[in-house]
Protein backbone atom coordinates (compact mmCIF):
# COMPACT_ATOMS: atom_id res chain seq x y z
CA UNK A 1 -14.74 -11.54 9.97
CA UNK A 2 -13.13 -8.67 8.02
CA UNK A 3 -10.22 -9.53 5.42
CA UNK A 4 -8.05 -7.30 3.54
CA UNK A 5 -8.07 -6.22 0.38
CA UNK A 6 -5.67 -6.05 -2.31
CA UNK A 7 -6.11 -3.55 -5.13
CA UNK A 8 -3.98 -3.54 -8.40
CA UNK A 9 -2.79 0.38 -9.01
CA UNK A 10 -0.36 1.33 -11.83
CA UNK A 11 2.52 -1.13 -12.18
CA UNK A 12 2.04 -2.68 -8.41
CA UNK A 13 -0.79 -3.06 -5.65
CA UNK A 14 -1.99 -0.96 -2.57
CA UNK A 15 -3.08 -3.33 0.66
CA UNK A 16 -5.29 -2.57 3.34
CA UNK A 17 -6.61 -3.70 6.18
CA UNK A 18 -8.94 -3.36 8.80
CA UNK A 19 -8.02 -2.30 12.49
CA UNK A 20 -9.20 -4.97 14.73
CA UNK A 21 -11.95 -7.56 14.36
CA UNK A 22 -15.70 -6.22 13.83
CA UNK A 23 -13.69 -2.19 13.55
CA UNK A 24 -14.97 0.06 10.96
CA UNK A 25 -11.66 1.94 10.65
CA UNK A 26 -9.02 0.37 8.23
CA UNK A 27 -5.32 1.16 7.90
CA UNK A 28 -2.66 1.40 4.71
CA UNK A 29 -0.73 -1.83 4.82
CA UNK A 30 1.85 -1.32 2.30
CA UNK A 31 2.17 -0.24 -1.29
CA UNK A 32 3.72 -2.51 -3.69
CA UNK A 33 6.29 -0.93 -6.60
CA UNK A 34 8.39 -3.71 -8.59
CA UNK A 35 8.49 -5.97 -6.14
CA UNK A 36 8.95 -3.58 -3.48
CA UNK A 37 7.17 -2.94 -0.04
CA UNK A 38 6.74 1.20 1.22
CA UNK A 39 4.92 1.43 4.69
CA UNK A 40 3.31 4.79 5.87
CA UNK A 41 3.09 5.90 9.09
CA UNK A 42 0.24 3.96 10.86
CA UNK A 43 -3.32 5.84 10.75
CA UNK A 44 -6.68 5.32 10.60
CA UNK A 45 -9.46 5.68 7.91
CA UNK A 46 -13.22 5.58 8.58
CA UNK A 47 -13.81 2.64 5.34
CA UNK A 48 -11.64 1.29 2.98
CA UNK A 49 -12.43 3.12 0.38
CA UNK A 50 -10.66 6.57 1.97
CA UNK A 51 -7.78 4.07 3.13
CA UNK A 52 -7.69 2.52 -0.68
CA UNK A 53 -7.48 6.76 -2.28
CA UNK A 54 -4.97 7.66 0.24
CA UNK A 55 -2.99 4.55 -0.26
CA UNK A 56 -3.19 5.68 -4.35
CA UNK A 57 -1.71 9.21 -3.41
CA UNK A 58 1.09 7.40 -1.94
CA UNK A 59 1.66 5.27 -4.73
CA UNK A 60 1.83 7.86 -7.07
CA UNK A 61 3.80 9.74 -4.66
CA UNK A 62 6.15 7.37 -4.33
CA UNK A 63 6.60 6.85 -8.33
CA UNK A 64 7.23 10.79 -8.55
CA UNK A 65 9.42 10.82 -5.86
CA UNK A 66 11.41 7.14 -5.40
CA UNK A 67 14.73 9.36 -5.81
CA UNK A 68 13.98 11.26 -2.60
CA UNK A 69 13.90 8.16 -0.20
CA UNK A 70 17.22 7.35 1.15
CA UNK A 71 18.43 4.59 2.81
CA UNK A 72 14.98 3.21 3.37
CA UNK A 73 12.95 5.73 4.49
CA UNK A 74 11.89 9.62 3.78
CA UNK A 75 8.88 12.19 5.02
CA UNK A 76 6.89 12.80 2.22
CA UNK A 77 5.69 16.44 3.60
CA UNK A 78 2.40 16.87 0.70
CA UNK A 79 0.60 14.22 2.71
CA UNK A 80 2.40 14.45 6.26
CA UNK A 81 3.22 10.81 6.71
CA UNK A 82 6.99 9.09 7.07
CA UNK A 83 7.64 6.54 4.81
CA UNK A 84 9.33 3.84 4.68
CA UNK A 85 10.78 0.82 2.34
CA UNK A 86 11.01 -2.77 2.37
CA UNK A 87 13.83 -3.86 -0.19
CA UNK A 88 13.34 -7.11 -2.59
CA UNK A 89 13.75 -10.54 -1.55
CA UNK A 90 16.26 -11.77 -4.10
């Protein structure tokens, strides 16, 4: 059975997970900034090691660039994926 994993980066954490039971492609789950939830596009990464350093350009995308996503979402055009945000539970 394949799990997850959950990687500290920075200030938050980067989650992926795999596509489907016994699949060796894995997709970006989320990336986690102060309590915050961004989603990329859905795609597919042949280990999660690739989906784990593509989930850490996001993130540091994302820190760059937090200004630039309005009301919830934005394209982030220097990786080509739409991106989207997942406000904080109070």
């Amino acid at each position: 059975m394949n799990i997850g994993i959950i990687e500290p980066h920075s200030s938050g954490f980067l989650e992926v997970l795999p596509e489907g039971e016994g699949s060796d492609y894995w997709q970006i789950t989320a990336i986690h900034i102060n309590g915050e939830a961004f989603r990329p596009s859905p795609r597919l990464y042949r280990s999660a090691s690739a989906a784990l350093a593509k989930a850490a350009q996001i993130y540091d995308w994302i820190a760059d660039h937090k200004h630039e996503i309005n009301n919830g979402s934005c394209y982030c055009s220097p990786l080509n994926l739409l991106l989207w945000s997942q406000a904080k539970v109070c």
